[in-house]
Protein backbone atom coordinates (compact mmCIF):
# COMPACT_ATOMS: atom_id res chain seq x y z
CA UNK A 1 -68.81 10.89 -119.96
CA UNK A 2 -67.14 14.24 -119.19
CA UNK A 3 -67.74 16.25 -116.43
CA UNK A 4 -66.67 19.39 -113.85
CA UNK A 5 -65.43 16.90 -110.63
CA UNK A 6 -67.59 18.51 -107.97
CA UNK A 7 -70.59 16.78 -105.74
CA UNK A 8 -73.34 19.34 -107.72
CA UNK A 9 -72.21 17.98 -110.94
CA UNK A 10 -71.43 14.46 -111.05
CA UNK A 11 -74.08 13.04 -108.67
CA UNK A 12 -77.46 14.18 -111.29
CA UNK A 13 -75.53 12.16 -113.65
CA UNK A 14 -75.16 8.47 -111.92
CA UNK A 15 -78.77 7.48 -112.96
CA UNK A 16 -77.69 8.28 -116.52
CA UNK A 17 -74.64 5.93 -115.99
CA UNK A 18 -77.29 3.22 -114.63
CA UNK A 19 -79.97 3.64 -117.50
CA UNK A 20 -77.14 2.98 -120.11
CA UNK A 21 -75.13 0.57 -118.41
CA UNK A 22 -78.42 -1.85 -117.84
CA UNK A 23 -78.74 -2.30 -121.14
CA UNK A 24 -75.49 -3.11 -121.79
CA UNK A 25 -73.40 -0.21 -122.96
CA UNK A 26 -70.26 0.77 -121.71
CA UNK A 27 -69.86 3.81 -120.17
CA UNK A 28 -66.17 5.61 -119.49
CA UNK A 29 -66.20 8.75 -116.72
CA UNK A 30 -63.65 10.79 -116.47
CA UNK A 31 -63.60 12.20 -113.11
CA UNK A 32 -61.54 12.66 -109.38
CA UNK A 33 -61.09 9.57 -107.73
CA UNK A 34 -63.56 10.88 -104.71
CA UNK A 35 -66.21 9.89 -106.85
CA UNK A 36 -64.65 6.69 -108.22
CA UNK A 37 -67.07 3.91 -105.90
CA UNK A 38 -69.99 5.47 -106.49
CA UNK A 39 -69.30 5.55 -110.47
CA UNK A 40 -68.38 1.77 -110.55
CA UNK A 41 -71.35 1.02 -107.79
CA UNK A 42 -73.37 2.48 -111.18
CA UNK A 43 -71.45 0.66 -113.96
CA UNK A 44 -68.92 2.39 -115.19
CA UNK A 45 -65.36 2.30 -115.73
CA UNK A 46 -63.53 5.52 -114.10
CA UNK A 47 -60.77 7.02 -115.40
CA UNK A 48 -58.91 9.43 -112.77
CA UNK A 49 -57.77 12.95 -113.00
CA UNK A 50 -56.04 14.85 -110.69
CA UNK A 51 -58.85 16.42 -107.88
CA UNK A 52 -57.77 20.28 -107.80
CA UNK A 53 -61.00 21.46 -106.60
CA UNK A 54 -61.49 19.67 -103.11
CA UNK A 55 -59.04 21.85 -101.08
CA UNK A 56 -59.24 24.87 -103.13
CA UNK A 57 -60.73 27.73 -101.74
CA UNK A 58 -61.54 30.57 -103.89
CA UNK A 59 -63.11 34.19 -103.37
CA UNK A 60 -65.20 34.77 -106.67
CA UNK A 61 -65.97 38.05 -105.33
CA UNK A 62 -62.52 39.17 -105.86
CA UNK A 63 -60.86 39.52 -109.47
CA UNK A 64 -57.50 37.25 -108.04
CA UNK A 65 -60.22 34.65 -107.10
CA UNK A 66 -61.29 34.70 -110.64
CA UNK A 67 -58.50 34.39 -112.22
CA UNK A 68 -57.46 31.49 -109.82
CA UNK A 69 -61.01 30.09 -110.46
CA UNK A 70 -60.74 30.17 -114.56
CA UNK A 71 -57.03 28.89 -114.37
CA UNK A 72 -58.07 25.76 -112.58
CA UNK A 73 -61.05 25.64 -114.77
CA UNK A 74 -58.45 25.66 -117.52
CA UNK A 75 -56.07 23.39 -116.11
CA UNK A 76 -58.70 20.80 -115.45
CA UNK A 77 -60.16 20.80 -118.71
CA UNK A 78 -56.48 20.06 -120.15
CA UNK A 79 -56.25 17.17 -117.65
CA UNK A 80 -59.73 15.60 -118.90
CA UNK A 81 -57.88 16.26 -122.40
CA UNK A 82 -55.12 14.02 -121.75
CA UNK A 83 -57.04 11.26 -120.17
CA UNK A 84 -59.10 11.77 -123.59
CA UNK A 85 -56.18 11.80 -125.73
CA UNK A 86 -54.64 8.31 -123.77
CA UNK A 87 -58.56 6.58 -123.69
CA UNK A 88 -58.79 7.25 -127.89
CA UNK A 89 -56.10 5.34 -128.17
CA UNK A 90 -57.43 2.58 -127.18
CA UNK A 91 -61.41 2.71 -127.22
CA UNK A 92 -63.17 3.35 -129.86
CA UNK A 93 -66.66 5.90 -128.88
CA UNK A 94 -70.27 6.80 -130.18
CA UNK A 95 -71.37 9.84 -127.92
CA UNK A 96 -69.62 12.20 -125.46
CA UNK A 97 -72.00 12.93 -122.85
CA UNK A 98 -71.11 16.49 -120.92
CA UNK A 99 -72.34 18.80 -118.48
CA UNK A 100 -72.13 22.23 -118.68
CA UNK A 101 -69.54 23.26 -116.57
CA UNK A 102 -65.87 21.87 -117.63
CA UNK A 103 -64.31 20.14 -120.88
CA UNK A 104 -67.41 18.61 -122.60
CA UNK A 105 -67.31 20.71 -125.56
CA UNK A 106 -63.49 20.77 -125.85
CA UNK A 107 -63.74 16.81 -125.81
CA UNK A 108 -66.37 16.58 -128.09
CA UNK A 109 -64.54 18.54 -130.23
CA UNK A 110 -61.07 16.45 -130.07
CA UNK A 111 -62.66 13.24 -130.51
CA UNK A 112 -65.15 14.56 -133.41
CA UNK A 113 -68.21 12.72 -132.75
CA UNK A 114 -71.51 13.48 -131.46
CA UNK A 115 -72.31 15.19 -128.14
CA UNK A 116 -74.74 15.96 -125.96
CA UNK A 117 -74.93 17.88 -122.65
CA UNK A 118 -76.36 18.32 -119.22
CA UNK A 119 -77.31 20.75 -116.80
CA UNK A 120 -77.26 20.04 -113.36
CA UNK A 121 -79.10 23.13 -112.37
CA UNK A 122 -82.09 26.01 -113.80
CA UNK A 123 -81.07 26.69 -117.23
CA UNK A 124 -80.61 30.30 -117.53
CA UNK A 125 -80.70 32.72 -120.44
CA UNK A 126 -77.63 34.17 -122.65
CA UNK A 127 -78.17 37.57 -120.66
CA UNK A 128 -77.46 36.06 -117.43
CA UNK A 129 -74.34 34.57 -118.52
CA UNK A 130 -73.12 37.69 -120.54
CA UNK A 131 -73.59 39.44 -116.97
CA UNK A 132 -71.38 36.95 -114.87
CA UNK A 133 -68.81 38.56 -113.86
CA UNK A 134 -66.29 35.63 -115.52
CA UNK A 135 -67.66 36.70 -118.90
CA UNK A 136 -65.73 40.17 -118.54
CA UNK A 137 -62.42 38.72 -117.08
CA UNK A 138 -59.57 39.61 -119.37
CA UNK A 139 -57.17 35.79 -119.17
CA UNK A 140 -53.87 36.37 -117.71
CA UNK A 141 -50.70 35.56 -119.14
CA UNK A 142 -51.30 31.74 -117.14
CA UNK A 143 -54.16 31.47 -118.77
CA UNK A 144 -53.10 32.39 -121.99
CA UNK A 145 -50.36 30.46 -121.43
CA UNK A 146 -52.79 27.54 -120.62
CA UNK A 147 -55.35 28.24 -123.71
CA UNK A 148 -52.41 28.05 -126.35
CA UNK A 149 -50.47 24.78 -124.84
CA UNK A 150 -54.46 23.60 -124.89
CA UNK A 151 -54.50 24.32 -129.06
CA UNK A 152 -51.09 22.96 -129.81
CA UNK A 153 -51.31 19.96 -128.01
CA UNK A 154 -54.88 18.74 -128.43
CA UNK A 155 -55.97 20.98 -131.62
CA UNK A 156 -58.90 22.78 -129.94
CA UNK A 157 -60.06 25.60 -128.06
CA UNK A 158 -63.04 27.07 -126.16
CA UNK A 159 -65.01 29.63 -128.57
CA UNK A 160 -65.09 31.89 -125.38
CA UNK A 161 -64.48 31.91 -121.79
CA UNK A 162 -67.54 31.60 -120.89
CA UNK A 163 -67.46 28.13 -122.13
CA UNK A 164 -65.93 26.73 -119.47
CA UNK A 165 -68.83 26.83 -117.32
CA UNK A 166 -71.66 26.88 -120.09
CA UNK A 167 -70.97 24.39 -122.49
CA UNK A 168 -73.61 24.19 -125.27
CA UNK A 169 -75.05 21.30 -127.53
CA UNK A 170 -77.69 20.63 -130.44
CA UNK A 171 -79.05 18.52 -127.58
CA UNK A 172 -79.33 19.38 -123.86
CA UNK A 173 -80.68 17.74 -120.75
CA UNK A 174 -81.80 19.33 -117.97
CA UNK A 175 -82.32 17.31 -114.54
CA UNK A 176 -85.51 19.09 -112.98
CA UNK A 177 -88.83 19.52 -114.72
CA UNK A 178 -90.22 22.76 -116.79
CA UNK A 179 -92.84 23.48 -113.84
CA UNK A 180 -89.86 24.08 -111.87
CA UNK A 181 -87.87 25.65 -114.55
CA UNK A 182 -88.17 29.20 -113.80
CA UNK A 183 -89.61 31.01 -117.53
CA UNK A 184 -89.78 27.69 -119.17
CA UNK A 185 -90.98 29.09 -121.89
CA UNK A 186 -87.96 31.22 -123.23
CA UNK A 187 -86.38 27.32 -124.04
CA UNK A 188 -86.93 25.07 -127.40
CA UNK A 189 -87.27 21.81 -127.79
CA UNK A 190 -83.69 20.96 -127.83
CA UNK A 191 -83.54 21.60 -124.09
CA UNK A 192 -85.37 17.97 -122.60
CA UNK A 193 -86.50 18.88 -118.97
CA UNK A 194 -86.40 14.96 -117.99
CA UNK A 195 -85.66 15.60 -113.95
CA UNK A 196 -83.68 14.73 -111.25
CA UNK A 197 -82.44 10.85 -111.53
CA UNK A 198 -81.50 9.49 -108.23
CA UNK A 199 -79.57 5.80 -107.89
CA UNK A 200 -78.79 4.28 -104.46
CA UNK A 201 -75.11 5.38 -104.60
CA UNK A 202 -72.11 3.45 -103.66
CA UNK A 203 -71.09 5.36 -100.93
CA UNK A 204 -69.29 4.36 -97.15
CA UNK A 205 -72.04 2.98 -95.26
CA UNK A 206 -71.27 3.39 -91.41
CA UNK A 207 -73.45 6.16 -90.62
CA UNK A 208 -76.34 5.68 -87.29
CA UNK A 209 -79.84 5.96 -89.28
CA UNK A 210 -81.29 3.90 -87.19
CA UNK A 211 -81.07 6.55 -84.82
CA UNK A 212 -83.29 8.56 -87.11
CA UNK A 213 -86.17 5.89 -87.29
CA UNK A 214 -89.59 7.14 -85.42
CA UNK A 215 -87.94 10.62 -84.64
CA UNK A 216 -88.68 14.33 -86.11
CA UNK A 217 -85.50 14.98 -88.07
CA UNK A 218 -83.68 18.45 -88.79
CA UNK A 219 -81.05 17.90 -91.52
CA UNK A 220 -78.78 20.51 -92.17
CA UNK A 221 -76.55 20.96 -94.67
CA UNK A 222 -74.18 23.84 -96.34
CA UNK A 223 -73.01 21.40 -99.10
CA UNK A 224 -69.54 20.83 -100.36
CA UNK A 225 -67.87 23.58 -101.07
CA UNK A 226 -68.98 26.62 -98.84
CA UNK A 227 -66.09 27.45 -96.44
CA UNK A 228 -65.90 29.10 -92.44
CA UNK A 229 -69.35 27.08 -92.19
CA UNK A 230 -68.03 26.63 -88.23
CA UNK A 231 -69.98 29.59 -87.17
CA UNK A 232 -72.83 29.16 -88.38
CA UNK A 233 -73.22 25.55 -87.30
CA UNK A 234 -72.69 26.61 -83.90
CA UNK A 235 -75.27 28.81 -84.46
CA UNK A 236 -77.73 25.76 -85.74
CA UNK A 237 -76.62 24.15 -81.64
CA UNK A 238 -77.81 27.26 -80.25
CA UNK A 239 -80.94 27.54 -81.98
CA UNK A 240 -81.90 23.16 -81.62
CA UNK A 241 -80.45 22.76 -78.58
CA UNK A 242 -84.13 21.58 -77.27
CA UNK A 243 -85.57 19.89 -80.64
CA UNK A 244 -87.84 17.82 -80.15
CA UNK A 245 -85.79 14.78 -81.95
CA UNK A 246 -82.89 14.57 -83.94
CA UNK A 247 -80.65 17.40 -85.33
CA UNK A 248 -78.78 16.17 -88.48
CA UNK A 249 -75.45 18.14 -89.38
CA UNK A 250 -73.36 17.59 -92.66
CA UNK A 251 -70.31 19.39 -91.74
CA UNK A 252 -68.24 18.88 -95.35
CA UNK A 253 -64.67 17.81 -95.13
CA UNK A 254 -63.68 21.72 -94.93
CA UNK A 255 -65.50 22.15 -91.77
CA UNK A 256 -62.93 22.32 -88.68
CA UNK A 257 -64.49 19.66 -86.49
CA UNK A 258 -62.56 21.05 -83.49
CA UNK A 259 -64.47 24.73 -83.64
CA UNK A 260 -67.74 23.20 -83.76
CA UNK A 261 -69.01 23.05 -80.02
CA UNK A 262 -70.22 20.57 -78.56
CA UNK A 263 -73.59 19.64 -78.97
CA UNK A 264 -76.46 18.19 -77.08
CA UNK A 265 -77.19 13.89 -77.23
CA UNK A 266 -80.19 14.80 -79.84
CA UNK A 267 -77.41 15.89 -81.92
CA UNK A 268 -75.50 14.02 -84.55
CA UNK A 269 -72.80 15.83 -86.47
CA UNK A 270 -70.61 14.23 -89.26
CA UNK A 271 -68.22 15.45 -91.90
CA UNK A 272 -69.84 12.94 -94.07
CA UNK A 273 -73.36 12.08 -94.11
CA UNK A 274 -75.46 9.75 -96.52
CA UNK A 275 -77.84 13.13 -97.67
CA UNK A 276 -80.47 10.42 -99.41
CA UNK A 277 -80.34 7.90 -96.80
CA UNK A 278 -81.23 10.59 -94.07
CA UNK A 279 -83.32 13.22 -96.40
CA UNK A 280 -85.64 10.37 -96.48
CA UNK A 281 -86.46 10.52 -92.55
CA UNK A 282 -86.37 13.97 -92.34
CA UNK A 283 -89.00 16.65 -91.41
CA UNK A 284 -87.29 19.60 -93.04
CA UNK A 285 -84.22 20.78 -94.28
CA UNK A 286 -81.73 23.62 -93.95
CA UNK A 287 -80.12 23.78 -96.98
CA UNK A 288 -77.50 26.18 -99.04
CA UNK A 289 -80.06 25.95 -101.91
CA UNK A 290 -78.17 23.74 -103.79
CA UNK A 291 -79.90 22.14 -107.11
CA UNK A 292 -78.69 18.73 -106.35
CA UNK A 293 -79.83 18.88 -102.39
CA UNK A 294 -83.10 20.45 -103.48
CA UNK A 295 -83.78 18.31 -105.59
CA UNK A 296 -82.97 15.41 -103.63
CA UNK A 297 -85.23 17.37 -100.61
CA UNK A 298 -88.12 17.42 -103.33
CA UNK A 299 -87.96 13.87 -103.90
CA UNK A 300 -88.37 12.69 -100.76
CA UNK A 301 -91.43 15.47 -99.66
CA UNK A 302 -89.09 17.30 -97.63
CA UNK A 303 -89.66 21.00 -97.22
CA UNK A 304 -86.91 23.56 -96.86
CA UNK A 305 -85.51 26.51 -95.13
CA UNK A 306 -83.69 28.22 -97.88
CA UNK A 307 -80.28 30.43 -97.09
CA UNK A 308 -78.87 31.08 -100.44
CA UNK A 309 -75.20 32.48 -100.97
CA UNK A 310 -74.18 32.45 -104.89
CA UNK A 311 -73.87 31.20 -108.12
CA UNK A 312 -77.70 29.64 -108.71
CA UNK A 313 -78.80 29.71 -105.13
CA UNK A 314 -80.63 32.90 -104.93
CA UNK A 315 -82.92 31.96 -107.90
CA UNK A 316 -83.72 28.17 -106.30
CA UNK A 317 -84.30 29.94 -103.22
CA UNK A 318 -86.62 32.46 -105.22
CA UNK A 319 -88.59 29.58 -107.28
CA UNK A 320 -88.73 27.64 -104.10
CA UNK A 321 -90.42 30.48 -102.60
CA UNK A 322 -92.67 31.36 -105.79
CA UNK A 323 -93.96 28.04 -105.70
CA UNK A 324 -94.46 27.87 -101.68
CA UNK A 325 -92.23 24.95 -101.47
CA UNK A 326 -89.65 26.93 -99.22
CA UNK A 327 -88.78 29.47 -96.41
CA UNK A 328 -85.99 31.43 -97.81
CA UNK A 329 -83.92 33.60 -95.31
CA UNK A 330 -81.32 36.10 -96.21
CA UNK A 331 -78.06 34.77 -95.16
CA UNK A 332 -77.37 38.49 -93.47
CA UNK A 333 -80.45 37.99 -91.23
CA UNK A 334 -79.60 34.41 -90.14
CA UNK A 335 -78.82 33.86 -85.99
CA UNK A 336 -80.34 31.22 -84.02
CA UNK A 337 -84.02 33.44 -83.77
CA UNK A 338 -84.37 33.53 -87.08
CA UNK A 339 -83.32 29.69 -87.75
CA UNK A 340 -85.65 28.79 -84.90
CA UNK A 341 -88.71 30.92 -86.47
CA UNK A 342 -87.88 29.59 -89.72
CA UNK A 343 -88.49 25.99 -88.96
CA UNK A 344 -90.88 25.84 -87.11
CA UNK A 345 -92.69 27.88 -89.58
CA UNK A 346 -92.13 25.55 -92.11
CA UNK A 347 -93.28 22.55 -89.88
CA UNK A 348 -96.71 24.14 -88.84
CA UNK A 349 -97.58 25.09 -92.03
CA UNK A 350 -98.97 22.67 -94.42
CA UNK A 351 -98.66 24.68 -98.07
CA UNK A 352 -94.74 24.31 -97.72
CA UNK A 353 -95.78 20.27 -97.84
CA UNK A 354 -98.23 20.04 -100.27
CA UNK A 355 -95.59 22.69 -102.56
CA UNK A 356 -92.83 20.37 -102.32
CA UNK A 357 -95.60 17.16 -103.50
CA UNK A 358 -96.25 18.97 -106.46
CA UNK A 359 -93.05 19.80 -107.29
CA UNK A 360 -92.41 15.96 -107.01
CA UNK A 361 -95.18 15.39 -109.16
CA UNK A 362 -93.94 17.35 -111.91
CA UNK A 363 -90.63 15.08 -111.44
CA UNK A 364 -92.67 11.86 -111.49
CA UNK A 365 -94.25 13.00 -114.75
CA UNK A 366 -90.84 13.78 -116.60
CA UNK A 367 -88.93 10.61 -118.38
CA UNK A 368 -85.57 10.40 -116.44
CA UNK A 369 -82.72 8.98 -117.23
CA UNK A 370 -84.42 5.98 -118.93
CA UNK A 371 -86.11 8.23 -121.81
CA UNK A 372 -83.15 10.61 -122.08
CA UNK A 373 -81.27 7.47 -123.54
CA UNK A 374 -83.83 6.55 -125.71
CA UNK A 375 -83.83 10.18 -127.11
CA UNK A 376 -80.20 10.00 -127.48
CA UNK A 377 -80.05 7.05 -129.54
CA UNK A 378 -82.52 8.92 -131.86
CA UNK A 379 -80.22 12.23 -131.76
CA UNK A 380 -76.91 9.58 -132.98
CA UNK A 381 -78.74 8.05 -135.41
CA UNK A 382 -79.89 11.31 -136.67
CA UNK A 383 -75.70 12.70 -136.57
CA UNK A 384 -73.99 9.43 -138.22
C-alpha cells in the first residue's frame, strides 16, 4: 500500500489494512514513521520513508509555495520509489493499493501489476482539477531536475503534473457514500462509494476521557496541517469561557502551546488528542471541514460548525450545509460572537441531528472495507 504520508490520507485507509490482514494477507505500507503504531496496531508491516511534510509549511496561495509544494510532492514520490525498488527485491506482490494524492500510479507502474486507488475525500470532476492552480504551474529546473533522475533511475514518469495529487485507476474507492457525494451522478461504476472505515487505532493512550463522561462536550479541532491556529484558539477561550461542560481543544503539534492563554478548569487543551475516542462524547464539533474529521463527526452523530479554509473544505462545508448536517461560517466572519451563535445554534436545533443520522445511514448502508476487498479480488482475477 502506497500513500501521500499525511493524517487525511492514511487514516481512511487502516480499516482496509484490517479487512485484508484478517483474512490472512499480508499487507506492506509505505509511509512516515508517525504513522508506524497505528499501521502495525492494524496488521501491517511498515516500511519508513523520510517524513518531509510534518514541519513544512507552505503558502499555496503563492507561486514559490507551489513550486515548494510540487517539489516535495516530487521528492516524496521518489522516496516511496526507492523503498519500492529495495521491497521488489525481496517480496514478491499481487495488487498496489494507492490513494490519490502521491506515488500510487508511479509504483504501480514500476512494479507492473495491478492497481487500484482511493480517495480519501469528494471525488471531483476533470474541470475542477484542470482549474487548480497546480495544473498551470510550469516545473522548475528542481523539478525537472527531479522528474528526469525519477525516469532514469526507476523507468517511469507521471503522465502530467497533475498526477501527483490525482492519481487515476480502472478501479477507484471512495471512503464516503454517493448520498454524500456531491453530483453522484456524473461518476461510473468504476468509482465504488463504499464509506468511511474506522478501526480502533493504535495510538498513545494517556489522554483524561473520563473527564468527558456525563458532560456536554465542545471538541474543536483545526486538523493537522493548518498553521498560526494560536489566535484563533484563543478566540475559542473567549467565546467558552462559561460552557456549560467541557471544551475539547486539538491544538496539532504546530500550535505554539506557549501563545495559547490560559484557559478556564472546563477546559482541556492538548497537542494531541484521541479525535475518535472523544468525538464519541461530544455534543458538536468545530471543525476545519476536513473529510477524515467529518466523517469521523458523522459516524458518531455529531453535528458540526463548519469553518472551511482550502483545498476540499469549502465544498464539505457546502454539502454539509445542503444536507442540513452543518453550520458553516466564513472563516473572515469568525470572532468569539459568531463561534458562540454558531453553537449554540447547532445545539438547539434538532435538523442539524437528525442530518448528520442520515448521513450515517447512508454510511451504514455502503460495504466498507470488507466488500471493497471482495471486489478487489474480482478486479485481480479479472487483470491476471
Amino acid at each position: 500500500m502506497v500513500n501521500f504520508p499525511a493524517e487525511g490520507h492514511v487514516n481512511p485507509t487502516i480499516g482496509i489494512v484490517k479487512a485484508f490482514t484478517e483474512r490472512g494477507d499480508s499487507v506492506h505500507y509505505i509511509t512516515a514513521g508517525k504513522f508506524k503504531e497505528r499501521l502495525e496496531g492494524a496488521g501491517a508491516t511498515v516500511h519508513l520513508q523520510p517524513d518531509l511534510l510534518s514541519k513544512l509549511q507552505i503558502d499555496t496561495y503563492s507561486t514559490q509555495g507551489l513550486h515548494t509544494f510540487l517539489n516535495v510532492n516530487i521528492q516524496n514520490s521518489m522516496d516511496t520509489l526507492e523503498v519500492t525498488k529495495k521491497l521488489s527485491e525481496t517480496f514478491t506482490f499481487d495488487l498496489v493499493f494507492y490513494e490519490k494524492f502521491g506515488a500510487g500510479q508511479l509504483v504501480r507502474d514500476y512494479l507492473q501489476i495491478p492497481g487500484v486507488c482511493s480517495s480519501a475525500s469528494f471525488l471531483f470532476p476533470e474541470e475542477f482539477h484542470k482549474n487548480m492552480p497546480l495544473s498551470h504551474l510550469q516545473p522548475n529546473e528542481e523539478a525537472l531536475n527531479l522528474l528526469e533522475k525519477m525516469k532514469t533511475q526507476y523507468g517511469v514518469e507521471p503522465e502530467n503534473i497533475q498526477q501527483f495529487m490525482n492519481n487515476s485507476a480502472d478501479l477507484t474507492f471512495v471512503f464516503t457514500s454517493s448520498y454524500f457525494q456531491p453530483n453522484n451522478e456524473q461518476f461510473d461504476e468504476s468509482k465504488v462509494f463504499i464509506g468511511p472505515t474506522f478501526s480502533n487505532r493504535a495510538d498513545k493512550d494517556n489522554f483524561p476521557i473520563d473527564m468527558l463522561k456525563n458532560e456536554q462536550v465542545l471538541f474543536i479541532s483545526m486538523g493537522t496541517v493548518l498553521d498560526h491556529t494560536e489566535e484563533f484558539f484563543n478566540m475559542c477561550i473567549d467565546a467558552f469561557a462559561n460552557f456549560d461542560g467541557k471544551v475539547v481543544i486539538a491544538a496539532g503539534e504546530r500550535a505554539d502551546m506557549n501563545q495559547i492563554k490560559e484557559a478556564p478548569e472546563n477546559f482541556i487543551i492538548s497537542a494531541y488528542v484521541p479525535q475518535l475516542k472523544v468525538l464519541e462524547h461530544a455534543d458538536v464539533f468545530i471543525t476545519h471541514g476536513g473529510m477524515n474529521s467529518v466523517n469521523e463527526a458523522i459516524h458518531f452523530n455529531v453535528p458540526m460548525v463548519v469553518i472551511p479554509h482550502d483545498k476540499d473544505q469549502p465544498m464539505v462545508a457546502q454539502r454539509l450545509t445542503e444536507l442540513e448536517a452543518g453550520y458553516r461560517l466564513q472563516k473572515e466572519h469568525v470572532n468569539s460572537n459568531t463561534l458562540k451563535k454558531a453553537v449554540n445554534e447547532v445545539l438547539a436545533n434538532e435538523q442539524y441531528k437528525e442530518g448528520i443520522q442520515t448521513i450515517n445511514r447512508s454510511f451504514q448502508e455502503c460495504g466498507g472495507a470488507r466488500e471493497a476487498v471482495h471486489i478487489i479480488d474480482r478486479f485481480i482475477a479479472r487483470e491476471l
